[in-house]
Protein backbone atom coordinates (compact mmCIF):
# COMPACT_ATOMS: atom_id res chain seq x y z
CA UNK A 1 3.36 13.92 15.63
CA UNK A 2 0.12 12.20 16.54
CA UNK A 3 -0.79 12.14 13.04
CA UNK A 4 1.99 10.00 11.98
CA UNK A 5 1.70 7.84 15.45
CA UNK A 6 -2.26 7.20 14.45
CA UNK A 7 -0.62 6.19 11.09
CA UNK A 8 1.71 3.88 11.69
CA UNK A 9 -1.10 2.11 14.27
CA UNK A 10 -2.95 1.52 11.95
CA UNK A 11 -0.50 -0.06 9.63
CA UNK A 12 0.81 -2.51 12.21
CA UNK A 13 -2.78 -3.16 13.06
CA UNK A 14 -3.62 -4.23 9.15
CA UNK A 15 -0.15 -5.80 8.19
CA UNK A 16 -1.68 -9.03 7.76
CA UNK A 17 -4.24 -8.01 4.70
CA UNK A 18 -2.54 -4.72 3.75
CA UNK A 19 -1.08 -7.02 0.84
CA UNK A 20 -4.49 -7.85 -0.44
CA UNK A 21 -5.41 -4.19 -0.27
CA UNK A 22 -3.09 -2.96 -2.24
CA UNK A 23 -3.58 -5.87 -4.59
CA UNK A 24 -7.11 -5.33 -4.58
CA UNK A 25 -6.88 -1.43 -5.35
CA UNK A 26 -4.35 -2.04 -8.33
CA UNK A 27 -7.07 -4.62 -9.81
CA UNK A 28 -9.45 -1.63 -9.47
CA UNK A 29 -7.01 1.02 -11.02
CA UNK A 30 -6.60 -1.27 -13.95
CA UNK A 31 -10.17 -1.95 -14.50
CA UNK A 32 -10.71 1.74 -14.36
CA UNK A 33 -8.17 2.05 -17.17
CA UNK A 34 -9.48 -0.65 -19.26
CA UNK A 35 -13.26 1.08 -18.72
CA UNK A 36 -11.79 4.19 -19.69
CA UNK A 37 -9.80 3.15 -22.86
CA UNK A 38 -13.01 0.55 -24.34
CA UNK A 39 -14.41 3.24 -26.47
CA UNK A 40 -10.71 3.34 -28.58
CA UNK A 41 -10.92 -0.64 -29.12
CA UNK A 42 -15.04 -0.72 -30.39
C-alpha cells in the first residue's frame, strides 16, 4: 500500500503542471509518429 500512497503524493504534489506534462508527452508521441512515418511521404 505504500506504493500507491507514494503515488498519489506525488500527484497532488504536481497537480498544478501535470496538465502540461501530459500535453507535453502527447506533442512528443506525435512527433515520434510523424518521424517514424516521413520515409512513406518522400
Amino acid at each position: 500500500m505504500t506504493t500507491f500512497n507514494f503515488l498519489k503524493s506525488i500527484v497532488a504534489r504536481s497537480q498544478a503542471t501535470l496538465l502540461q506534462d501530459a500535453a507535453g508527452a502527447a506533442a512528443l508521441m506525435v512527433m515520434l509518429l510523424v518521424g517514424l512515418h516521413l520515409p512513406i511521404f518522400v
